[in-house]
Protein backbone atom coordinates (compact mmCIF):
# COMPACT_ATOMS: atom_id res chain seq x y z
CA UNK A 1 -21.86 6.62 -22.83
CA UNK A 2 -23.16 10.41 -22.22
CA UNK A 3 -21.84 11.50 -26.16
CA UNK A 4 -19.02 10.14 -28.52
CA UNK A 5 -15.82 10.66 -27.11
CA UNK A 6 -13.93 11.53 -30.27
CA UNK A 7 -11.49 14.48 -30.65
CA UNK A 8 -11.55 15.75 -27.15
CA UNK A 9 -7.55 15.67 -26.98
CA UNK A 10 -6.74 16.59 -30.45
CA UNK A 11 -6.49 20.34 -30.52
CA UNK A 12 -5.08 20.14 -27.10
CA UNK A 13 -2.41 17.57 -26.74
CA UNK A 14 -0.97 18.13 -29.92
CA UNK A 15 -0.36 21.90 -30.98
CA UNK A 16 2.26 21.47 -33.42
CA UNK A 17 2.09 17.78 -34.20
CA UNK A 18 0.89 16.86 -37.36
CA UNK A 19 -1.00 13.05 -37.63
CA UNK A 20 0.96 10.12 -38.91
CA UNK A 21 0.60 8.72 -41.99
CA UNK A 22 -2.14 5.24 -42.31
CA UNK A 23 0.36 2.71 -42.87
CA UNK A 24 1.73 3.82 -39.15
CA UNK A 25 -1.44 2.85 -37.60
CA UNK A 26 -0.86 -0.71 -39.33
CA UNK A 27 2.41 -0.81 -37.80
CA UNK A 28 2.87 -3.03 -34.99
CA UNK A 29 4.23 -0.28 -32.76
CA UNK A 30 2.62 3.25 -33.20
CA UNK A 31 4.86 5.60 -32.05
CA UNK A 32 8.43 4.70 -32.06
CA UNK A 33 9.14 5.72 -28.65
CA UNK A 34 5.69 3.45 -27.32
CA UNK A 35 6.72 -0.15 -27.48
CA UNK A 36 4.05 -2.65 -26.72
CA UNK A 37 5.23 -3.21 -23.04
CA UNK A 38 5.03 0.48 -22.25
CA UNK A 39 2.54 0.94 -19.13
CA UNK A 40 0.41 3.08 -21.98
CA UNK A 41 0.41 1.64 -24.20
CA UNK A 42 -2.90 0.10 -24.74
CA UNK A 43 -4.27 3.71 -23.71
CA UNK A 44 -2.53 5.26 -26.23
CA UNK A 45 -3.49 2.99 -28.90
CA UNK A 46 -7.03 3.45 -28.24
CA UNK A 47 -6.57 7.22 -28.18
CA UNK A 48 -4.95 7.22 -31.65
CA UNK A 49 -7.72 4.76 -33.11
CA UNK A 50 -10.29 6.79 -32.17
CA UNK A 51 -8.46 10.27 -33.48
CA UNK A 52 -8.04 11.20 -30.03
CA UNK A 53 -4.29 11.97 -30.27
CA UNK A 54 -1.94 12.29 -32.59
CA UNK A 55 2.34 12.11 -32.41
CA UNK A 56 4.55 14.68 -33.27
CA UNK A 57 6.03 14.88 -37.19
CA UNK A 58 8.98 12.30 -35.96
CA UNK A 59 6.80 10.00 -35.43
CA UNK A 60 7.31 10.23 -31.69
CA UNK A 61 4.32 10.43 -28.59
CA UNK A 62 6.77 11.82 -25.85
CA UNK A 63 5.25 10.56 -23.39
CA UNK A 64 6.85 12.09 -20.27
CA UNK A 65 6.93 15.55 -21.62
CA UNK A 66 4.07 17.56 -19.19
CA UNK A 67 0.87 19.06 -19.58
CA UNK A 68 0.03 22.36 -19.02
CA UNK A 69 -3.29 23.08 -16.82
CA UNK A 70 -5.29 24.60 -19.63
CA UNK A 71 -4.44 22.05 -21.83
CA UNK A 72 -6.11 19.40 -18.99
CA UNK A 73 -8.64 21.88 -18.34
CA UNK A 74 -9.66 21.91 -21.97
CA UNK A 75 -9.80 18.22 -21.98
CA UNK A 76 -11.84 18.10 -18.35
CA UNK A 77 -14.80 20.47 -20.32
CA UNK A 78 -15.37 18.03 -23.03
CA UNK A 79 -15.21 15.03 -21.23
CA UNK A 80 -17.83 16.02 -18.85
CA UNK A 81 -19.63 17.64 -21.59
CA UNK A 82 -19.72 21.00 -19.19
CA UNK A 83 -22.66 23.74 -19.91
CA UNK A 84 -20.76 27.08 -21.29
CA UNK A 85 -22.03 30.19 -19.47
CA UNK A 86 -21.79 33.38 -20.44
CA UNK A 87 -20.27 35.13 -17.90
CA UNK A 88 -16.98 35.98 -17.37
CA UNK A 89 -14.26 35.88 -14.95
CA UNK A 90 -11.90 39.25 -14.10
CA UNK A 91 -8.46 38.04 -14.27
CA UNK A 92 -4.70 39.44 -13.17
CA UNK A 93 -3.92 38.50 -16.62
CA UNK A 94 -5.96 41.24 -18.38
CA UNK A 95 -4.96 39.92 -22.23
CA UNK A 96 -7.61 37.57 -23.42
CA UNK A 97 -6.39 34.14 -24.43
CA UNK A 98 -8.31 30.77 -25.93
CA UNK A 99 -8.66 28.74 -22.79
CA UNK A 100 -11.14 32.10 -21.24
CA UNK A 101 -14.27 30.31 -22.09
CA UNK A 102 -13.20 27.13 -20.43
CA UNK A 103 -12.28 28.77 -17.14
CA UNK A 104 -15.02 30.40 -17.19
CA UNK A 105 -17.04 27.26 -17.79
CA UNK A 106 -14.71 25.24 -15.19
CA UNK A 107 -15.59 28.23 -12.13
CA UNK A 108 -19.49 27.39 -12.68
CA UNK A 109 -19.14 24.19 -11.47
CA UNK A 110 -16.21 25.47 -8.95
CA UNK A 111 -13.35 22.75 -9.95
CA UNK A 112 -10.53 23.59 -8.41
CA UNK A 113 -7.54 24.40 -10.54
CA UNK A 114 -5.05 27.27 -10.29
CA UNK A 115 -5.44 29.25 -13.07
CA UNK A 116 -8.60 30.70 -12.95
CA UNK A 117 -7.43 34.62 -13.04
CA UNK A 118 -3.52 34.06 -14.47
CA UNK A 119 -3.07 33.29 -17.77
CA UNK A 120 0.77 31.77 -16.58
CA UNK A 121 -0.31 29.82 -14.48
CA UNK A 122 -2.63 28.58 -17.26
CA UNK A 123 0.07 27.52 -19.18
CA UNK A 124 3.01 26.18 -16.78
CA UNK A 125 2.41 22.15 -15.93
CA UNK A 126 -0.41 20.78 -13.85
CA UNK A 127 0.81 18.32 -10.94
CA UNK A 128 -1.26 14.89 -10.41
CA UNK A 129 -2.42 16.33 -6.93
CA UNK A 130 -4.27 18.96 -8.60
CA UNK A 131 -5.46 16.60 -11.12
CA UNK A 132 -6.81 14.29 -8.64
CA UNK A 133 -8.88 16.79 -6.89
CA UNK A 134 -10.57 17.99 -10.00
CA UNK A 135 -11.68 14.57 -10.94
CA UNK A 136 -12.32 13.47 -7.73
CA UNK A 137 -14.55 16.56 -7.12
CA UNK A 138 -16.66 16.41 -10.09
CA UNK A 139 -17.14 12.61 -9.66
CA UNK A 140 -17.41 12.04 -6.11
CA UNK A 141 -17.82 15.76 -4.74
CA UNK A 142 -14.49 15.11 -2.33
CA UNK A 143 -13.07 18.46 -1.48
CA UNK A 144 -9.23 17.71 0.17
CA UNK A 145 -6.33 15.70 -1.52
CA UNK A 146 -6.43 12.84 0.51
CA UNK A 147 -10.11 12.00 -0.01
CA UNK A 148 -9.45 12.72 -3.60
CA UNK A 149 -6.50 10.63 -3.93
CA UNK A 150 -7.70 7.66 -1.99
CA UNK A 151 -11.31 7.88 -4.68
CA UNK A 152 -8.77 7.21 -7.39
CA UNK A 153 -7.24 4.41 -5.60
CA UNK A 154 -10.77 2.39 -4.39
CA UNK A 155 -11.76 2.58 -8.45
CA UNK A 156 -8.67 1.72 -9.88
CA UNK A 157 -8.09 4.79 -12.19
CA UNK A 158 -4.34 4.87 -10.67
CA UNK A 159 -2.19 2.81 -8.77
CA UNK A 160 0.41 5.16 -7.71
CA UNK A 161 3.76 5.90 -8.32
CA UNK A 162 6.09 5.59 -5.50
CA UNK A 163 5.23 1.60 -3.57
CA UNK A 164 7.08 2.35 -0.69
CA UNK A 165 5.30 4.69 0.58
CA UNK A 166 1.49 2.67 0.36
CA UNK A 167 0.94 2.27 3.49
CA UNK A 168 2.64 5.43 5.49
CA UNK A 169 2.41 8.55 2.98
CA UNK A 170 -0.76 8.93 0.72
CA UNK A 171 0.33 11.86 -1.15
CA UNK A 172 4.19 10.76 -1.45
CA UNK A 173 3.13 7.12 -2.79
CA UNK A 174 0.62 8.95 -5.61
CA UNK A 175 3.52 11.25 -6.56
CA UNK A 176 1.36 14.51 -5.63
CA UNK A 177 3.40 17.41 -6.72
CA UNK A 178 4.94 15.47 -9.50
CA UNK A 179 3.85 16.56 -13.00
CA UNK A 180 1.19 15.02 -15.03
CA UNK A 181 2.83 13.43 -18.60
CA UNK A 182 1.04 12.74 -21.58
CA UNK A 183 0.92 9.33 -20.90
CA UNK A 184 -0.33 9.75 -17.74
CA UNK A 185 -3.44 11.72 -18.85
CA UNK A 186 -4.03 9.30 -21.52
CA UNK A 187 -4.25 6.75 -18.96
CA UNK A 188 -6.76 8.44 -16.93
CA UNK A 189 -9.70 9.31 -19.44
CA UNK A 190 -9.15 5.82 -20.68
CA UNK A 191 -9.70 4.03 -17.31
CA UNK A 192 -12.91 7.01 -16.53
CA UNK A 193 -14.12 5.77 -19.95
CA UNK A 194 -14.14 2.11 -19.44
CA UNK A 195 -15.39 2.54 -16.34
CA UNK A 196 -17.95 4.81 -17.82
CA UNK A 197 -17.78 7.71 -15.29
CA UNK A 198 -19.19 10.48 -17.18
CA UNK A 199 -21.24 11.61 -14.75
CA UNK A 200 -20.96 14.98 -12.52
CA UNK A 201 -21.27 15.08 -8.39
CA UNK A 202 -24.22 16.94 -6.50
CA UNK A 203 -21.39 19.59 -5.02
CA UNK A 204 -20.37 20.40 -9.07
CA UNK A 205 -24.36 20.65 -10.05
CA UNK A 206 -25.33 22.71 -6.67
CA UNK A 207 -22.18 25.28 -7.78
CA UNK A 208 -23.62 25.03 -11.36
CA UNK A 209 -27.26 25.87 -10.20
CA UNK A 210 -25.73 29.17 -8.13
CA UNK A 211 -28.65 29.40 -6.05
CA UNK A 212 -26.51 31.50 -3.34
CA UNK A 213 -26.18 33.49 -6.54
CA UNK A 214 -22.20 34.18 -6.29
CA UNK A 215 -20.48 36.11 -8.57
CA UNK A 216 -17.91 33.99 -11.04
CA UNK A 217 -15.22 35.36 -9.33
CA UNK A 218 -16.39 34.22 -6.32
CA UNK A 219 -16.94 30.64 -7.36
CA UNK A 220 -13.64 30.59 -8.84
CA UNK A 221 -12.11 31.84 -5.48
CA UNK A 222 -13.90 28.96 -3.58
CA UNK A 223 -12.23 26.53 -6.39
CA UNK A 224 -8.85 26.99 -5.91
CA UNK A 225 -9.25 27.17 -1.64
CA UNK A 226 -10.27 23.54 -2.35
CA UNK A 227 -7.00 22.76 -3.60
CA UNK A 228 -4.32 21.69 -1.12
CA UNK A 229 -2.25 24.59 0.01
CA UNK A 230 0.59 22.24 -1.17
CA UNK A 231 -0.42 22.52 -4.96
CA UNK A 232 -2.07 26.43 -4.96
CA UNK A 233 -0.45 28.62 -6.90
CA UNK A 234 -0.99 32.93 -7.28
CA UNK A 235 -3.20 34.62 -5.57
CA UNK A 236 -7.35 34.31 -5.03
CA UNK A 237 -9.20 37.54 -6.83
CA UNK A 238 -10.36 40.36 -4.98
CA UNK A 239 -10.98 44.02 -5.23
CA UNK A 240 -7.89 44.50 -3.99
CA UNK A 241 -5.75 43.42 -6.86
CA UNK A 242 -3.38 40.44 -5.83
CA UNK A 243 -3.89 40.39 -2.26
CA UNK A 244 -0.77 42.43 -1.16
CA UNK A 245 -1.01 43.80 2.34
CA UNK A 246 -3.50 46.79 2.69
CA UNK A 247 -5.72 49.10 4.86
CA UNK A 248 -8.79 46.57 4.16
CA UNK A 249 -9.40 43.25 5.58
CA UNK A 250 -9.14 41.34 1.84
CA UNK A 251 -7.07 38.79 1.55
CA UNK A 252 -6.35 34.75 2.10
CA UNK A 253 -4.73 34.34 5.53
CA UNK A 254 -3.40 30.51 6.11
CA UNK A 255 -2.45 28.25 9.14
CA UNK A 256 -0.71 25.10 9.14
CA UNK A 257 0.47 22.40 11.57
CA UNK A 258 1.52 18.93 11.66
CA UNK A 259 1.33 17.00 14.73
CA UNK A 260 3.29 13.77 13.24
CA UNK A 261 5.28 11.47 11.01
CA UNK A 262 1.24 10.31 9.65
CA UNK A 263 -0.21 11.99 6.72
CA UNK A 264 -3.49 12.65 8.40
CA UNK A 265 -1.18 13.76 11.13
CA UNK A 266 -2.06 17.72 10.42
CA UNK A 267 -4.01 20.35 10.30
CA UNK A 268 -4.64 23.85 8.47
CA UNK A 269 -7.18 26.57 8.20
CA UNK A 270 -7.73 29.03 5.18
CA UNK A 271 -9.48 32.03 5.93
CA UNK A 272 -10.56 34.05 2.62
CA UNK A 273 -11.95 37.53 2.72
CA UNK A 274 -13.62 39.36 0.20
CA UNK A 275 -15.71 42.34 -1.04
CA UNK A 276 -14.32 44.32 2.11
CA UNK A 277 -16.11 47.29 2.57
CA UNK A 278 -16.36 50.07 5.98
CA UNK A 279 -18.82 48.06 7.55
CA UNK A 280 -18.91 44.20 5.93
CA UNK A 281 -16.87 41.61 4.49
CA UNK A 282 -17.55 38.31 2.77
CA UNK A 283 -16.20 35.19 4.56
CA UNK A 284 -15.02 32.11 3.55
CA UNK A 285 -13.53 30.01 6.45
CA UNK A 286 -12.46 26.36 5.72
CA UNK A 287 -10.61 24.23 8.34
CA UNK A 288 -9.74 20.64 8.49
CA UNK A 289 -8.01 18.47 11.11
CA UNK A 290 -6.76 15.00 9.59
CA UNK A 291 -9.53 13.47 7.74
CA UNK A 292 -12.35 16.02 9.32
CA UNK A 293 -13.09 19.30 7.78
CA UNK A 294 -15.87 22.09 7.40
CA UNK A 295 -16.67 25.39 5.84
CA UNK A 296 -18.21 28.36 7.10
CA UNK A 297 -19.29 31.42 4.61
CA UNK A 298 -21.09 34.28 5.79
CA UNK A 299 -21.42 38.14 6.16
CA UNK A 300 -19.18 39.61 8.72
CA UNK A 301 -19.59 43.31 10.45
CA UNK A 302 -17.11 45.36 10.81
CA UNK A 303 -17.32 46.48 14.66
CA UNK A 304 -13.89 48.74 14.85
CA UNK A 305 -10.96 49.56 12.74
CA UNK A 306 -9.36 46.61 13.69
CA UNK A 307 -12.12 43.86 14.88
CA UNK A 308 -15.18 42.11 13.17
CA UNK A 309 -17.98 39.57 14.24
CA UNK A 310 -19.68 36.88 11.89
CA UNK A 311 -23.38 35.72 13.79
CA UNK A 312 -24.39 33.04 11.41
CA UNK A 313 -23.29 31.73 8.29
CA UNK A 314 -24.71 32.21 4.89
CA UNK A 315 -27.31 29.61 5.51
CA UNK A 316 -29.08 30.47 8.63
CA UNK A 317 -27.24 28.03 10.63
CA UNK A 318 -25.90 29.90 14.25
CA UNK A 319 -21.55 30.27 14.05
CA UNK A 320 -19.94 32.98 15.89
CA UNK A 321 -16.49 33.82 14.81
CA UNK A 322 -14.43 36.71 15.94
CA UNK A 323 -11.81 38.63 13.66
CA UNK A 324 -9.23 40.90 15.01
CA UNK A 325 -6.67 42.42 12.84
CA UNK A 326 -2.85 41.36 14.53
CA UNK A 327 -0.43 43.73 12.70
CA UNK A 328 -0.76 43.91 9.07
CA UNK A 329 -0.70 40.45 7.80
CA UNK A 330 -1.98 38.22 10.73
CA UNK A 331 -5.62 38.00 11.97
CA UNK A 332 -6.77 36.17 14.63
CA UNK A 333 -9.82 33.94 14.92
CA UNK A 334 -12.43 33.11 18.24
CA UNK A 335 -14.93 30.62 17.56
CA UNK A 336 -18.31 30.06 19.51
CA UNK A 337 -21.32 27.49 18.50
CA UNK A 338 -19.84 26.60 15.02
CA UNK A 339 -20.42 22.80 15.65
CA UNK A 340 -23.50 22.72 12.79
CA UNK A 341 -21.64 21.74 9.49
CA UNK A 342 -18.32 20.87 10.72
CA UNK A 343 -16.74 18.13 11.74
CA UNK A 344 -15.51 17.51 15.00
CA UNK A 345 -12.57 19.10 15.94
CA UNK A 346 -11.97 21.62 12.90
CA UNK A 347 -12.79 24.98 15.02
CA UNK A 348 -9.66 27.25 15.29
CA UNK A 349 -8.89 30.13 17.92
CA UNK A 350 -5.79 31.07 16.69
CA UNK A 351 -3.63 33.41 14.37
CA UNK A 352 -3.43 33.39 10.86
CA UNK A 353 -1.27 34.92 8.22
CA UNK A 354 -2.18 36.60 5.26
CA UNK A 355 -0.66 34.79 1.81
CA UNK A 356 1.12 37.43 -0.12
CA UNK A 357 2.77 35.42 -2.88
């Protein structure tokens, strides 16, 4: 085991609760609302032995009542036994609040969560989809919800939630935009802990290492793209404020398609621009097509008032991608020689629209 997992949940899970008295812990059920055939049972148990968790002054565990995202996000830090940094992130949310140094622990390593720059978002319930990416990222380094999902799956850390769809819907049958529960989240460090998967992917070390040397805010940016435009919530950070329509090119501008009944059976570009200045911007471009996707990040030049040209990306490698401004909120995209990096089939010439919410 990397450390002793004791306490990681405690000031988390349980602001408010108070810890039972011993002779419950002797008692044959814990909690009163856990019998023994509960599905968490066992989890739960373990949690409590180990002073893990605690229940609430009725002696109840709730276990369906949801987590909020910095509450997870806490727990994610200690289980992976995360490096602090000292840098910090600019948020929307300008008041400073306890989870801070977490975030700003959590954008190092660029797992994607929501709340990197809101502290609302911070504190409104975290869904299983975004759940499974984080873990699935810092275990495995997969970067879309179906990879992430299907990780869980092959190691047994979940079985799902809905049975009918397990063989036609991969994100309906895990229960995706459902919220996580207690229970739930007790369930999951307990299987990653007797599975003993404590340890952190390449992709979370390269981000952690920063040899591109991005800002925080960048990194953070880059975290929350990864997350499936089905589960992102607010608004990436720029110089811009929230992203609302302006004279500059800044801003996250999405496409989306589906081509069938299939859950592969789509498609979906985000285009994120940043640090827009008169004669540069910052790209990030990422595009997948069913299982296939790809990145590009690079510098692009600002040619005219309403075109722009990236020539390679940040890495050397040749990519030629055309921006034109199409009103205020669209921009359109024409790729040449961007095969290097990508999968097959994730280029894009097409239109995209700017994400104002």
């Amino acid at each position: 085991m990397k450390r002793y997992f004791i306490a990681i949940f405690c000031a988390i899970l349980c602001l408010g609760s108070l810890t039972l008295p011993a002779d419950k812990a002797e008692a044959k059920q814990l909690f009163k609302d856990i019998p023994k055939s509960h599905y968490a049972s066992e989890a739960i148990q373990w949690a409590y032995e180990f002073d893990i968790i605690n229940g609430y002054p009725d002696g109840t565990f709730r276990p369906n009542q949801a987590v909020t995202e910095q509450q997870f996000a806490q727990i994610f830090a200690n289980y992976f036994d995360l490096e602090p940094t000292a840098e910090e992130l600019d948020k929307f949310s300008k008041k400073p609040i306890a989870s801070d140094a977490i975030y700003n622990t959590l954008a190092t390593y660029q797992v994607p969560l929501n709340g990197y720059f809101d502290n609302q978002i911070r504190n409104a319930a975290i869904t299983r989809g975004t759940v499974a990416q984080a873990l699935a990222y810092m275990l495995n380094g997969d970067t879309t919800l179906n990879a992430s999902i299907q990780f869980l799956l092959d190691y047994h850390i979940t079985s799902g939630q809905n049975p009918k769809y397990e063989n036609t819907n991969l994100q309906r049958y895990f229960g995706t935009t459902n919220n996580l529960t207690r229970a739930q989240l007790v369930v999951f460090f307990h299987k990653l802990q007797a599975k003993s998967f404590f340890y952190i992917s390449p992709e979370a070390d390269q981000s952690f290492e920063n040899t591109e040397q991005y800002a925080l805010n960048k990194r953070a940016n880059l975290a929350r793209n990864m997350l499936d435009k089905s589960l992102r919530k607010g608004s990436n950070w720029s110089t811009e404020g929230n992203n609302k329509p302006s004279k500059t090119w800044n801003g996250e501008y999405t496409y989306f398609y589906s081509y069938g009944k299939g859950d592969l059976d789509s498609r979906g570009r985000i285009l994120s621009i940043t640090d827009s200045s008169k004669s540069s911007f910052n790209v990030m471009y990422y595009t997948y097509d069913g299982w296939n996707s790809g990145t590009v990040e690079g510098v692009a030049t600002i040619v005219s008032d309403k075109k722009a040209r990236l020539n390679k990306t940040s890495e050397g490698t040749r990519c030629v991608i055309e921006f034109e401004k199409v009103g205020v909120n669209s921009i359109k995209t024409t790729e040449f020689y961007c095969e290097g990096g990508r999968d097959k089939g994730t280029n894009f010439n097409g239109t995209l629209t700017l994400e104002t919410n």
